[in-house]
C-alpha atoms as a PDB file:
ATOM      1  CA  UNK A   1      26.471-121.200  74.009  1.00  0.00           C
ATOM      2  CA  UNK A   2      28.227-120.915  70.465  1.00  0.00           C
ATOM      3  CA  UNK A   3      30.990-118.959  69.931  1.00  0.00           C
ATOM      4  CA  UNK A   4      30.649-115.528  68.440  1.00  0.00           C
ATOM      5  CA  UNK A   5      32.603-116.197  65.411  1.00  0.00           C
ATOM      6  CA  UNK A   6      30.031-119.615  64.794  1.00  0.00           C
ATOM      7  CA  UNK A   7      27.043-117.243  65.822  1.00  0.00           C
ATOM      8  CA  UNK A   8      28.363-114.299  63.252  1.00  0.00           C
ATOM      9  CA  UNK A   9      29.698-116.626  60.186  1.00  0.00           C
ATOM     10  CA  UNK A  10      25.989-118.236  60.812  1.00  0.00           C
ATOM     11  CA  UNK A  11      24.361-114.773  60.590  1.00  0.00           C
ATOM     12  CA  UNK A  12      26.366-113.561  57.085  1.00  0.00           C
ATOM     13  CA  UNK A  13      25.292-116.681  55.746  1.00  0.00           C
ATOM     14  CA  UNK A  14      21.498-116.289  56.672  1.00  0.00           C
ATOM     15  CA  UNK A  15      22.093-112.688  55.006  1.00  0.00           C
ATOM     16  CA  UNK A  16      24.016-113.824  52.096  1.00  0.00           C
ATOM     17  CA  UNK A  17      21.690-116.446  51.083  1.00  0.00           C
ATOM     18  CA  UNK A  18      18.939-114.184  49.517  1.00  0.00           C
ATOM     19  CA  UNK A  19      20.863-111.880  48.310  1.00  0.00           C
ATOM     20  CA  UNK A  20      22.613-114.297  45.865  1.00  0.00           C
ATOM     21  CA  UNK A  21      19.333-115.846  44.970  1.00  0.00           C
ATOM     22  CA  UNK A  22      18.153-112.031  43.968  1.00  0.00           C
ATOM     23  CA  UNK A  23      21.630-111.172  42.472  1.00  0.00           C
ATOM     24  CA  UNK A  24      21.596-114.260  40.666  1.00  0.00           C
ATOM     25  CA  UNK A  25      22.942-114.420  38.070  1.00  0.00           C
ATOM     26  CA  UNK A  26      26.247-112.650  37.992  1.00  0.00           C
ATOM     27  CA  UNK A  27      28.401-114.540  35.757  1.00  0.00           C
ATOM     28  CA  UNK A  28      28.258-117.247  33.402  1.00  0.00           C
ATOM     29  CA  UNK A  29      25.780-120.328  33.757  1.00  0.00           C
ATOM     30  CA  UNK A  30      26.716-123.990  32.718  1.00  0.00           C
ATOM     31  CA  UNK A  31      24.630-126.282  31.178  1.00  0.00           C
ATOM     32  CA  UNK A  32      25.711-129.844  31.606  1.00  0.00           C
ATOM     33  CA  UNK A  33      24.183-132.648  29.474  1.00  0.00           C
ATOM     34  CA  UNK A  34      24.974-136.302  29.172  1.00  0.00           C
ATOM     35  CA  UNK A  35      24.016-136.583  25.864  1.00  0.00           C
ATOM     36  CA  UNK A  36      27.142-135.997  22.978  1.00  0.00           C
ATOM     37  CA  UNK A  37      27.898-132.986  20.976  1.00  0.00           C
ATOM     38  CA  UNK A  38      25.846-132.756  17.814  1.00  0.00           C
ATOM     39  CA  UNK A  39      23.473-135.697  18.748  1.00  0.00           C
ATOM     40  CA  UNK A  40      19.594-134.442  19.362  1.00  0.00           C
ATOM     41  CA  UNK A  41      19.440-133.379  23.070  1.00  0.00           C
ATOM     42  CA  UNK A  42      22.484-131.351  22.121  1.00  0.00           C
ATOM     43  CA  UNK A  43      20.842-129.039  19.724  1.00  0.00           C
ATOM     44  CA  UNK A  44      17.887-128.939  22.197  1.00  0.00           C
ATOM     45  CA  UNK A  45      20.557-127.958  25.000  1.00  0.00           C
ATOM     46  CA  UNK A  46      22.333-125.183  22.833  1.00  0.00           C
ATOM     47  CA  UNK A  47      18.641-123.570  21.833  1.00  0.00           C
ATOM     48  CA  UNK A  48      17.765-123.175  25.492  1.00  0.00           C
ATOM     49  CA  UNK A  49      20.692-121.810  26.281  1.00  0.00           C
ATOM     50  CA  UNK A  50      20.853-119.506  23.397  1.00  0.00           C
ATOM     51  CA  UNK A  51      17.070-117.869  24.431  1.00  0.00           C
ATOM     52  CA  UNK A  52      18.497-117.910  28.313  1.00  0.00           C
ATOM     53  CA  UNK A  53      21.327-116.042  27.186  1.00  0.00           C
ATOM     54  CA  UNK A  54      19.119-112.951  26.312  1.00  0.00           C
ATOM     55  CA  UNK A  55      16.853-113.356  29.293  1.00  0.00           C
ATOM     56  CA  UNK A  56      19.784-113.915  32.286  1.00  0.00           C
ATOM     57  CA  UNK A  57      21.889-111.280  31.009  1.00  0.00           C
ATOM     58  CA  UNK A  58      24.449-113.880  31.573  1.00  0.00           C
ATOM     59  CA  UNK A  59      26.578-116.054  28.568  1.00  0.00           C
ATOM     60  CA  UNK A  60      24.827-119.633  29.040  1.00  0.00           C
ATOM     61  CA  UNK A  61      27.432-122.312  27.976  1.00  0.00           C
ATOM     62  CA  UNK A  62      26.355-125.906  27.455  1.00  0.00           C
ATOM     63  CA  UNK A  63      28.897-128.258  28.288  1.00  0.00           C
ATOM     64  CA  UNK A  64      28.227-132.122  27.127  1.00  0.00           C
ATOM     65  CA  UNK A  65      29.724-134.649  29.773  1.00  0.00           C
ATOM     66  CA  UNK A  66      27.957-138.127  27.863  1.00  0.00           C
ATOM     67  CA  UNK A  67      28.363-141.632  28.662  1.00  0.00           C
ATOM     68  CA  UNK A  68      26.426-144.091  31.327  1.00  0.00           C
ATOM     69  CA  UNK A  69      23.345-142.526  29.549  1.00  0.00           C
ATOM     70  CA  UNK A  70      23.039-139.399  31.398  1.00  0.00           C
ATOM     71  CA  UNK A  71      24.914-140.879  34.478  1.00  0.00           C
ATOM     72  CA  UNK A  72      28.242-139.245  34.368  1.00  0.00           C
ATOM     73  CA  UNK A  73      26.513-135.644  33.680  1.00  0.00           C
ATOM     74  CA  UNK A  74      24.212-136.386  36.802  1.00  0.00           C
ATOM     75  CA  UNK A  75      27.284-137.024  39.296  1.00  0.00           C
ATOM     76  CA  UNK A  76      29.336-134.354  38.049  1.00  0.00           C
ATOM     77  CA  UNK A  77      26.097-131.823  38.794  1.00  0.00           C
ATOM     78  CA  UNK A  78      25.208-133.607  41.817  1.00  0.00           C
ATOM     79  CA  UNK A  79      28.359-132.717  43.127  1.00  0.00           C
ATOM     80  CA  UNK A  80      29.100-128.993  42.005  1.00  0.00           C
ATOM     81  CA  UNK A  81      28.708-126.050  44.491  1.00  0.00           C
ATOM     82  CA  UNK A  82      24.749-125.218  45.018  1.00  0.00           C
ATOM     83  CA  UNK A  83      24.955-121.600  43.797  1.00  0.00           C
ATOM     84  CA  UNK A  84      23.287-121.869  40.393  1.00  0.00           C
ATOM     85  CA  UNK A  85      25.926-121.866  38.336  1.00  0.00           C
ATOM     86  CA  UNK A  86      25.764-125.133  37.287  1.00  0.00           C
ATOM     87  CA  UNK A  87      22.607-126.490  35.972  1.00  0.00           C
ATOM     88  CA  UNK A  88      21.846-130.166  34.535  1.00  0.00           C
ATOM     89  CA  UNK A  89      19.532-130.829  31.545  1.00  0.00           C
ATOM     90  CA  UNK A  90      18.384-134.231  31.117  1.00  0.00           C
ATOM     91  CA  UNK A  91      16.223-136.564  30.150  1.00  0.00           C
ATOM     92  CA  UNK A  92      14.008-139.278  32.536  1.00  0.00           C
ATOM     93  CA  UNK A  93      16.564-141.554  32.442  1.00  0.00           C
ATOM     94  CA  UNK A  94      18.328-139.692  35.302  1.00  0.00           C
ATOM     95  CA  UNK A  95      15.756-139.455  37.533  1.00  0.00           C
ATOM     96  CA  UNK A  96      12.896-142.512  36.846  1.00  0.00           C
ATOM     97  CA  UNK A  97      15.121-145.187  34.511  1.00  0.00           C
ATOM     98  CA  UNK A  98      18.698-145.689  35.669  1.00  0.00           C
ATOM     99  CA  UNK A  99      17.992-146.220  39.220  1.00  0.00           C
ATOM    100  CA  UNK A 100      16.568-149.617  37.787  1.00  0.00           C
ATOM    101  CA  UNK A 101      18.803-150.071  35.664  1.00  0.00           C
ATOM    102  CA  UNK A 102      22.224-149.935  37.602  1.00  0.00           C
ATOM    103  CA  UNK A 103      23.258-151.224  40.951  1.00  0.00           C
ATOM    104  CA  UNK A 104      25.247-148.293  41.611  1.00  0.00           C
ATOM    105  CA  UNK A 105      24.340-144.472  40.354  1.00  0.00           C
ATOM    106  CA  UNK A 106      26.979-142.750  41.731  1.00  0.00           C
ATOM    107  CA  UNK A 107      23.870-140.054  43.127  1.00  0.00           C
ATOM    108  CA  UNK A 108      20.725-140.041  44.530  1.00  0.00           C
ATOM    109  CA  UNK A 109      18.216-138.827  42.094  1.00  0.00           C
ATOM    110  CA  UNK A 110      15.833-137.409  44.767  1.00  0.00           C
ATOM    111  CA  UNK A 111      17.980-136.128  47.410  1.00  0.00           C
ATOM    112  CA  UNK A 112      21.450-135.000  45.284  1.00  0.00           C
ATOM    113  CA  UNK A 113      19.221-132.277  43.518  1.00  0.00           C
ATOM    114  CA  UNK A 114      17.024-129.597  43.721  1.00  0.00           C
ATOM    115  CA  UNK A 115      14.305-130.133  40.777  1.00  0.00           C
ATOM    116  CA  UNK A 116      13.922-126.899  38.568  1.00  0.00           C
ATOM    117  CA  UNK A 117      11.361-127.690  35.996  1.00  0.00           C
ATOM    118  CA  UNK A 118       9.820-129.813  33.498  1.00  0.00           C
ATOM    119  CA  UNK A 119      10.260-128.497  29.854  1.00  0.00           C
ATOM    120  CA  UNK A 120       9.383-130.421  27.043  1.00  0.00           C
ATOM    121  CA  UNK A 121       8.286-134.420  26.273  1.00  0.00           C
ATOM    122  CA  UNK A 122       8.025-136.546  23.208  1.00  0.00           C
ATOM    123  CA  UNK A 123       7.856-140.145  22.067  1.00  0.00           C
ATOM    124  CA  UNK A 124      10.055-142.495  20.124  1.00  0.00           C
ATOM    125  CA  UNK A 125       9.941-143.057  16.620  1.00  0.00           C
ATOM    126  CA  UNK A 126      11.339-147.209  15.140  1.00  0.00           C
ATOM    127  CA  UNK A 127      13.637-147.066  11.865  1.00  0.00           C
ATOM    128  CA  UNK A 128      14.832-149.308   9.531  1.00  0.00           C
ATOM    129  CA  UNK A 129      17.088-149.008   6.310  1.00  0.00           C
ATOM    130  CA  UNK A 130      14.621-149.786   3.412  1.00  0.00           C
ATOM    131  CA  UNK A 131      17.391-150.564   1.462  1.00  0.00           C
ATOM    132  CA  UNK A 132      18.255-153.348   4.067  1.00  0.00           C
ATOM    133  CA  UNK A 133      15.367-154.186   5.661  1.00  0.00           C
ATOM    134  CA  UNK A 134      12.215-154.847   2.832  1.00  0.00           C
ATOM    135  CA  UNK A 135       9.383-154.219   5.507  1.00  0.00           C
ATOM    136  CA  UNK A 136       6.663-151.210   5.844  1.00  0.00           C
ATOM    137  CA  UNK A 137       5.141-151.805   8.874  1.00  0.00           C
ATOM    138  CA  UNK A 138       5.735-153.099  12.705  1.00  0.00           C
ATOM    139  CA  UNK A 139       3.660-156.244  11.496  1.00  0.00           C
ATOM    140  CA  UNK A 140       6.011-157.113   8.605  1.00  0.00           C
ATOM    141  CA  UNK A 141       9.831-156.298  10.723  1.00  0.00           C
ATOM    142  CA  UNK A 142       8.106-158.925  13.687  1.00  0.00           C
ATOM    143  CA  UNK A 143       7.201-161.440  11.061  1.00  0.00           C
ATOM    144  CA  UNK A 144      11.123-160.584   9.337  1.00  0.00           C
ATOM    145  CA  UNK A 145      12.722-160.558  12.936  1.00  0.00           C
ATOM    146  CA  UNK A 146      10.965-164.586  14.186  1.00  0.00           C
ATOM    147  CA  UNK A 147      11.855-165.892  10.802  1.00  0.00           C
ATOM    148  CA  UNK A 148      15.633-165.013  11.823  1.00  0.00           C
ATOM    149  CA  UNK A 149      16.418-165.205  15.353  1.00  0.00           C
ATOM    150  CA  UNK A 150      19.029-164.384  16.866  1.00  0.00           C
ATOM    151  CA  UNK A 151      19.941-162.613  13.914  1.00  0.00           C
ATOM    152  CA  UNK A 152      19.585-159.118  13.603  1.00  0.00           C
ATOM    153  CA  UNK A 153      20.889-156.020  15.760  1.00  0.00           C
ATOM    154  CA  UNK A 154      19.180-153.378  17.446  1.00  0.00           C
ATOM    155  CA  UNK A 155      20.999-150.013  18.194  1.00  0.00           C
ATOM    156  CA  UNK A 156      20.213-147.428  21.042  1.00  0.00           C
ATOM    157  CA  UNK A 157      21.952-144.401  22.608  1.00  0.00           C
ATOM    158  CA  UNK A 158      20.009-143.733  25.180  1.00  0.00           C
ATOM    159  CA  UNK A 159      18.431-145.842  27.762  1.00  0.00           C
ATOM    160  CA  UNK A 160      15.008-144.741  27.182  1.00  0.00           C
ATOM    161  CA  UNK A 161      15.184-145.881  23.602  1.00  0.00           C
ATOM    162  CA  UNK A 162      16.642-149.501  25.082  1.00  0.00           C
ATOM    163  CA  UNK A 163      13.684-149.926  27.009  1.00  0.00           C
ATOM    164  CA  UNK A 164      10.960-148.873  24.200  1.00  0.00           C
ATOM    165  CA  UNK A 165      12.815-151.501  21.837  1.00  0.00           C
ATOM    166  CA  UNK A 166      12.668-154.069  24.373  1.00  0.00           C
ATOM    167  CA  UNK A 167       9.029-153.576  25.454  1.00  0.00           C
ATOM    168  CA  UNK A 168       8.202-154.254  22.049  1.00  0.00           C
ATOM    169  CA  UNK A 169      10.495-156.935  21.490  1.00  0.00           C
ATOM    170  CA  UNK A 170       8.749-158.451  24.678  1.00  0.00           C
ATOM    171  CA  UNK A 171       5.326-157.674  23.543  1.00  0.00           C
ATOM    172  CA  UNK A 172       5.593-158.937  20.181  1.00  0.00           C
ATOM    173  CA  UNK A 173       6.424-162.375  21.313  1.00  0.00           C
ATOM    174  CA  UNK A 174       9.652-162.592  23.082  1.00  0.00           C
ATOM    175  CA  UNK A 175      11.776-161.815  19.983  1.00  0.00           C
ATOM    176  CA  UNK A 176      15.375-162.335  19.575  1.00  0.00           C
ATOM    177  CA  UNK A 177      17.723-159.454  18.564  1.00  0.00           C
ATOM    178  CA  UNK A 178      21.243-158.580  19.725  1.00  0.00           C
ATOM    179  CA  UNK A 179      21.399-154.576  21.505  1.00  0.00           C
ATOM    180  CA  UNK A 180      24.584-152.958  20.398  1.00  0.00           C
ATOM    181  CA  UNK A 181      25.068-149.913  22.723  1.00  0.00           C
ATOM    182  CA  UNK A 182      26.262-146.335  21.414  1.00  0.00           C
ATOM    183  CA  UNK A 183      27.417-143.501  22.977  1.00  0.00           C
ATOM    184  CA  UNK A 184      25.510-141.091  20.132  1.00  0.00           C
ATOM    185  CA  UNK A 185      22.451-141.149  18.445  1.00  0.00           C
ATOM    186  CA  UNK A 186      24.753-139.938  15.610  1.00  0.00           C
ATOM    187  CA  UNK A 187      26.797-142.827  15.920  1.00  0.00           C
ATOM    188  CA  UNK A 188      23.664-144.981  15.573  1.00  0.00           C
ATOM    189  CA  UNK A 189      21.849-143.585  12.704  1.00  0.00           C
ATOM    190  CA  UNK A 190      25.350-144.109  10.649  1.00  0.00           C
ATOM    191  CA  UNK A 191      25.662-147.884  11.332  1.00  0.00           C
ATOM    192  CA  UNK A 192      21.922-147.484  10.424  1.00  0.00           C
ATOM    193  CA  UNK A 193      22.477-146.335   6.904  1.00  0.00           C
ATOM    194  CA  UNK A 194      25.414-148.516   6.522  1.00  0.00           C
ATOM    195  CA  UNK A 195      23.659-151.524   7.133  1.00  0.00           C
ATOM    196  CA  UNK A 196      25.716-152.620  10.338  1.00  0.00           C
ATOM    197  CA  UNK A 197      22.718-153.015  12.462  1.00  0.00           C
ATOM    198  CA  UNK A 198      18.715-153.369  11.379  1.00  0.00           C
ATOM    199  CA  UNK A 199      16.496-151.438  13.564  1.00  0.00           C
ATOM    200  CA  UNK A 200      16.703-148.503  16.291  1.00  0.00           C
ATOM    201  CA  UNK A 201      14.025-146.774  17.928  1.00  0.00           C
ATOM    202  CA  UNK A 202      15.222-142.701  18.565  1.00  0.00           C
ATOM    203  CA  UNK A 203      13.720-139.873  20.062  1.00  0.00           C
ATOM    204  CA  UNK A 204      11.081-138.617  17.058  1.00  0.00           C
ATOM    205  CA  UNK A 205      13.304-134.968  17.673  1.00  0.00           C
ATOM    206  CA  UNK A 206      15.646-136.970  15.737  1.00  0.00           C
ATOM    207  CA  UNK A 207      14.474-139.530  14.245  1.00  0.00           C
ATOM    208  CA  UNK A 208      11.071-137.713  12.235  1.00  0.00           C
ATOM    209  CA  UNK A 209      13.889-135.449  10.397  1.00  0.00           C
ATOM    210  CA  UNK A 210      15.860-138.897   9.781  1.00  0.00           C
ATOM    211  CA  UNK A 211      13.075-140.255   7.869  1.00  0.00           C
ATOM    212  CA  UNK A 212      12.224-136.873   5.894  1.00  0.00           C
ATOM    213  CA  UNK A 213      15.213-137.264   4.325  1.00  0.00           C
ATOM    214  CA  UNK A 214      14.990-140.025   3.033  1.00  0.00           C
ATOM    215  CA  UNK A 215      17.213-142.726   3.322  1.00  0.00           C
ATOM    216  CA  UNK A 216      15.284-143.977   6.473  1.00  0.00           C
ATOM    217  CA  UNK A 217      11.943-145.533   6.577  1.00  0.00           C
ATOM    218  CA  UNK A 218       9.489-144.414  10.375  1.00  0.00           C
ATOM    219  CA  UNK A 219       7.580-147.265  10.671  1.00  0.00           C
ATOM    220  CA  UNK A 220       5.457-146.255  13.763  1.00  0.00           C
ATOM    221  CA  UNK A 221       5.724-143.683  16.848  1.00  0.00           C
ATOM    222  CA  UNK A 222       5.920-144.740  20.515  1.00  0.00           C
ATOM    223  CA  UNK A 223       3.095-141.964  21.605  1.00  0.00           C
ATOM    224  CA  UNK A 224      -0.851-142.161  22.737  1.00  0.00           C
ATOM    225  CA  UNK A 225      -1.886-140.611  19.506  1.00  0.00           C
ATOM    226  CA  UNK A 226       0.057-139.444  16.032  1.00  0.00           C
ATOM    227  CA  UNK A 227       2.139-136.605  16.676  1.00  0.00           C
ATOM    228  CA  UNK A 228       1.141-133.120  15.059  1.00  0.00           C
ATOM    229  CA  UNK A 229       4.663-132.692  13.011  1.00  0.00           C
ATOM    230  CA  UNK A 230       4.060-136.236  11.379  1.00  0.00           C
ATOM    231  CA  UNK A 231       1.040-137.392  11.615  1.00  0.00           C
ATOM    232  CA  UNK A 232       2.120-139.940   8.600  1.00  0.00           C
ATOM    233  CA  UNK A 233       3.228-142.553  10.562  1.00  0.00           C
ATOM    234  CA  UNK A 234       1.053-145.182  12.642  1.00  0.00           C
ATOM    235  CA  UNK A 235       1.361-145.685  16.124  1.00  0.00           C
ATOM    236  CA  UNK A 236       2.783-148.427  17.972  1.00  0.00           C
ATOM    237  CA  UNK A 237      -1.071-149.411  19.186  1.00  0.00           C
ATOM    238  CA  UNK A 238      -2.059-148.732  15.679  1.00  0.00           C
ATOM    239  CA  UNK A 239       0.437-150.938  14.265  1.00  0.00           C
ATOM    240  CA  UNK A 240      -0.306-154.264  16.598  1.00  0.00           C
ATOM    241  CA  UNK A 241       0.715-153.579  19.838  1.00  0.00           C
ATOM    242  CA  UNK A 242      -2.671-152.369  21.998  1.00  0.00           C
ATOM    243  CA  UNK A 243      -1.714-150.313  25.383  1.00  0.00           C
ATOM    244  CA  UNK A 244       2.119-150.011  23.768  1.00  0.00           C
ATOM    245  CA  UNK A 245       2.746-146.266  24.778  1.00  0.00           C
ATOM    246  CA  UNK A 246       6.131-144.402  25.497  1.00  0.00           C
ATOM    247  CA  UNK A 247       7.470-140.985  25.820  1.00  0.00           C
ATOM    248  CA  UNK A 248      10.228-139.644  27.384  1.00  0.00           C
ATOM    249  CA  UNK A 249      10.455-136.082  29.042  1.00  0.00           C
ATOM    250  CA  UNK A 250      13.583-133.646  29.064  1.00  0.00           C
ATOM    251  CA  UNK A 251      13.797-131.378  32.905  1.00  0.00           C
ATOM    252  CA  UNK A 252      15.989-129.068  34.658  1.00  0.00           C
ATOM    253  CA  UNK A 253      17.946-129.948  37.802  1.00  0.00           C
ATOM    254  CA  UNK A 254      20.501-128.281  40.203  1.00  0.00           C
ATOM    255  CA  UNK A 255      22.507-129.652  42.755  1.00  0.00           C
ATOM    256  CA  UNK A 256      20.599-130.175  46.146  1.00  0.00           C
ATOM    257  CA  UNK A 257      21.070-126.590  48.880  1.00  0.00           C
ATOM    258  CA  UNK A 258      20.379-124.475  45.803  1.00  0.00           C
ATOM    259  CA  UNK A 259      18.475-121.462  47.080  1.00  0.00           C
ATOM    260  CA  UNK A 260      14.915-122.200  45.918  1.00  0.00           C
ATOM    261  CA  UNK A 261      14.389-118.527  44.976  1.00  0.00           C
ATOM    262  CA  UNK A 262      17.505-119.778  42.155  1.00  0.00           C
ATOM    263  CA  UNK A 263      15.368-122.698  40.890  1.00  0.00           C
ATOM    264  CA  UNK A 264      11.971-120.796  40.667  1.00  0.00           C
ATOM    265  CA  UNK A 265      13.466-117.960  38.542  1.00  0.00           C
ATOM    266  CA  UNK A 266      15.514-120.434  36.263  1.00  0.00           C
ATOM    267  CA  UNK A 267      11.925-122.475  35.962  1.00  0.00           C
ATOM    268  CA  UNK A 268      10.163-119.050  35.181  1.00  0.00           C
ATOM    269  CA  UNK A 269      12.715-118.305  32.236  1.00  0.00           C
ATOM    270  CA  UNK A 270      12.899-121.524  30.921  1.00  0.00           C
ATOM    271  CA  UNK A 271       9.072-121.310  30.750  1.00  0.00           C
ATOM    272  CA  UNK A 272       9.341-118.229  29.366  1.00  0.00           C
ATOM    273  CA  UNK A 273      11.704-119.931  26.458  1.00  0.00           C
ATOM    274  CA  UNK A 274       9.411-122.547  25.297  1.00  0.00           C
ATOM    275  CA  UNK A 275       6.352-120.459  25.275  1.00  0.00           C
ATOM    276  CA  UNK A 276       7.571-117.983  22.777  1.00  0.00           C
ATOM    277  CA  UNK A 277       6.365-118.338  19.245  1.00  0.00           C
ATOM    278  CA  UNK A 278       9.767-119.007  18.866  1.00  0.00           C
ATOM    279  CA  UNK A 279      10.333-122.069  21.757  1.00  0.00           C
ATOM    280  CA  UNK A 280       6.848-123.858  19.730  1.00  0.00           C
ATOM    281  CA  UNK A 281       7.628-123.702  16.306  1.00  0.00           C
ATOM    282  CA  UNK A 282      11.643-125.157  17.624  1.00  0.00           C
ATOM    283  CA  UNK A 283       9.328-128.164  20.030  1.00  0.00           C
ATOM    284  CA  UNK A 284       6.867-128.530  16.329  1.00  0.00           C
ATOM    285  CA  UNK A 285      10.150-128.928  14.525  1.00  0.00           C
ATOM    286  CA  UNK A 286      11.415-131.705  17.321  1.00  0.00           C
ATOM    287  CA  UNK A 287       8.194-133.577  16.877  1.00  0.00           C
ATOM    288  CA  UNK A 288       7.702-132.632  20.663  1.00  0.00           C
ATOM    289  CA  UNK A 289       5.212-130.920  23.299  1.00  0.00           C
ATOM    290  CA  UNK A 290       5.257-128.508  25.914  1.00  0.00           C
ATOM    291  CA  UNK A 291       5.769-129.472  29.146  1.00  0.00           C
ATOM    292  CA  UNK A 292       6.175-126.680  31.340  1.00  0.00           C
ATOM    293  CA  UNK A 293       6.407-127.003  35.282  1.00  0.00           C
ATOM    294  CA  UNK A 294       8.075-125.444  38.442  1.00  0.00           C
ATOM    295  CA  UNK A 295      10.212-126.942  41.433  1.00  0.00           C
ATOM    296  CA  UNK A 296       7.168-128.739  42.731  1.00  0.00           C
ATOM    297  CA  UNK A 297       5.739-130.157  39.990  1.00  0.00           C
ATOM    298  CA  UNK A 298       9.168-132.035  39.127  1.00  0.00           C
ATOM    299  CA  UNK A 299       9.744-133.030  42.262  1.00  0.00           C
ATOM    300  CA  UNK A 300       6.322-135.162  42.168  1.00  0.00           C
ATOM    301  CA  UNK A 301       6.588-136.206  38.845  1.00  0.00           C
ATOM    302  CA  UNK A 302      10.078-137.633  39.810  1.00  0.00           C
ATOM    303  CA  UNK A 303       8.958-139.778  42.456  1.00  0.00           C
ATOM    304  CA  UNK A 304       5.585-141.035  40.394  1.00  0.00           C
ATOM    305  CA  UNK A 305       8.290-141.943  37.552  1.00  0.00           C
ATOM    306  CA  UNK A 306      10.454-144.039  39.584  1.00  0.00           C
ATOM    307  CA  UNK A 307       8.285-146.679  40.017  1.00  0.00           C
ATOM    308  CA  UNK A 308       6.409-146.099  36.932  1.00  0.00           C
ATOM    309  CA  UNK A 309       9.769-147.073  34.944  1.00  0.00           C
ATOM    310  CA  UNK A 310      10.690-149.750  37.171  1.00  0.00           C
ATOM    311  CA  UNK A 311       7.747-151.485  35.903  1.00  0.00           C
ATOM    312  CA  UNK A 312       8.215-150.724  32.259  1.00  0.00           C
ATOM    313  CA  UNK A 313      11.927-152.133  32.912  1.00  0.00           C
ATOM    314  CA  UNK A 314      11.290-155.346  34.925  1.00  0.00           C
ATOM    315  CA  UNK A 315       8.261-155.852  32.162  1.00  0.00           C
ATOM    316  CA  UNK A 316      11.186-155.768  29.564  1.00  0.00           C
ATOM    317  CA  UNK A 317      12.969-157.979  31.142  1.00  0.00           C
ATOM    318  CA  UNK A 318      16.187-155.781  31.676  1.00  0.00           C
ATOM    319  CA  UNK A 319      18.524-156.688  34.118  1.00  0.00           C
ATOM    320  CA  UNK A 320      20.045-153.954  36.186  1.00  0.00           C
ATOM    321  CA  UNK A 321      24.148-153.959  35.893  1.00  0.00           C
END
């Protein structure tokens, strides 16, 4: 038999545990991200926070924790207290890409959280400097890249956009190029315009508005079909590569023992965000779609991804680290 105290502290917590669900949320929410302050998935973190602010009743407060793309933000979530109070946005690197890509995670991606929701995807979008680079199309930067290999520099910032540069490098032919690694996109599209490295494919929330402005030249998108805000530039298919498709997708998690009541109200409001006039004309701007979803949904699309990327990876011929 258990002792009363065990029987009665089991009891309160059996009690408790709805009522903080319902009561939920009673004080400020944090929204970790790996990504860095004033890159792209920081300006998508601080607009979903800013629209969950008005819905919670709660300040939302996004906090960015970047580095190990998306790594260090997972851990630190993975191990806060499961009461809903700490939330991570992130992208599929996460929960499909990393687990191929290092030996050692630091957190399980399946069993360390409590999946939340799906909320937006999009594809990639390649640059170049035109004023460094004198090529127009995929076609012309392969034929630029075999005539000097070894040569030239690739940037990314986040792992997703490592694996969509190497996939083509792969399918065009086995080209060589050197990856310099950044901790920002920001960082990135600077050594871009300076001329310090050649070529970078970027999410197209970022990398469309690059190109608009003018100094950078979109030589093809990594989605199915042309996306809606620029339907300008060629796909990767369309541009040489047949059955060349990538897109990356952004999701809530919380750390595992959240109360699912927690997860399906957060999923509902953040659902609620994006399918405001308001949430599509910001995901039109982004060069992005809706991609809404609940706890269950994730949680199956999570463990489809996993081996879904492990094959894009090991087809790219990355090496986990």
């Amino acid at each position: 038999m258990k002792p009363i105290g065990t029987v009665l502290t089991m009891l309160t917590l059996a009690v408790a545990m709805p009522v903080s669900a319902q009561s939920w949320p009673s004080k400020p929410v944090t929204f970790v991200s790996g990504y860095a302050a004033g890159s792209g998935f920081d300006v998508f973190a601080r607009f979903l926070a800013d629209n969950l602010r008005e819905r919670l009743g709660q300040p939302c407060l996004v906090e960015a924790r970047p580095g190990a793309y998306g790594n260090i933000a997972a851990q630190y979530v993975a191990h806060a207290a499961p009461d809903g109070y700490t939330v991570l946005l992130t992208a599929n690197s996460t929960h499909a890409a990393n687990i191929h890509l290092y030996k050692n995670l630091g957190f399980d991606p399946i069993k360390d959280f409590t999946p939340v929701t799906t909320m937006l995807s999009q594809g990639f979008v390649l640059l170049v400097n035109p004023a460094v680079m004198p090529v127009t199309s995929v076609g012309e930067l392969t034929d630029y890249i075999k005539a000097r290999p070894g040569k030239l520099d690739y940037g990314a910032s986040a792992v997703t956009a490592r694996i969509a540069t190497e996939l083509y490098l792969s399918l065009a032919g086995g080209l060589k190029v050197t990856y310099v690694p950044y901790k920002a996109a920001t960082q990135a599209f600077n050594d871009l315009l300076a001329g310090q490295i050649h070529f970078m494919f970027t999410g197209a929330g970022s990398g469309v508005p690059q190109a608009r402005a003018g100094k950078l030249r979109a030589l093809a998108v990594t989605n199915a079909q042309r996306t809606a805000a620029a339907p300008e530039i060629p796909t990767m298919a369309e541009s040489g590569l047949p059955g060349y498709e990538m897109r990356s997708w952004f999701a809530i998690f919380l750390p595992a023992g959240t109360p699912m009541a927690i997860a399906k109200k957060l999923a509902e409001f953040s659902n609620a965000v994006w399918a405001s006039e308001k949430g599509r004309e910001f995901l039109r701007n982004l060069a992005s779609d809706p991609f809404p979803g609940d706890p269950g949904s994730l949680a199956r699309l999570v463990e489809n991804e996993i081996p879904k990327w492990g094959r894009i990876i090991r087809g790219a011929h990355i090496q986990p680290q």
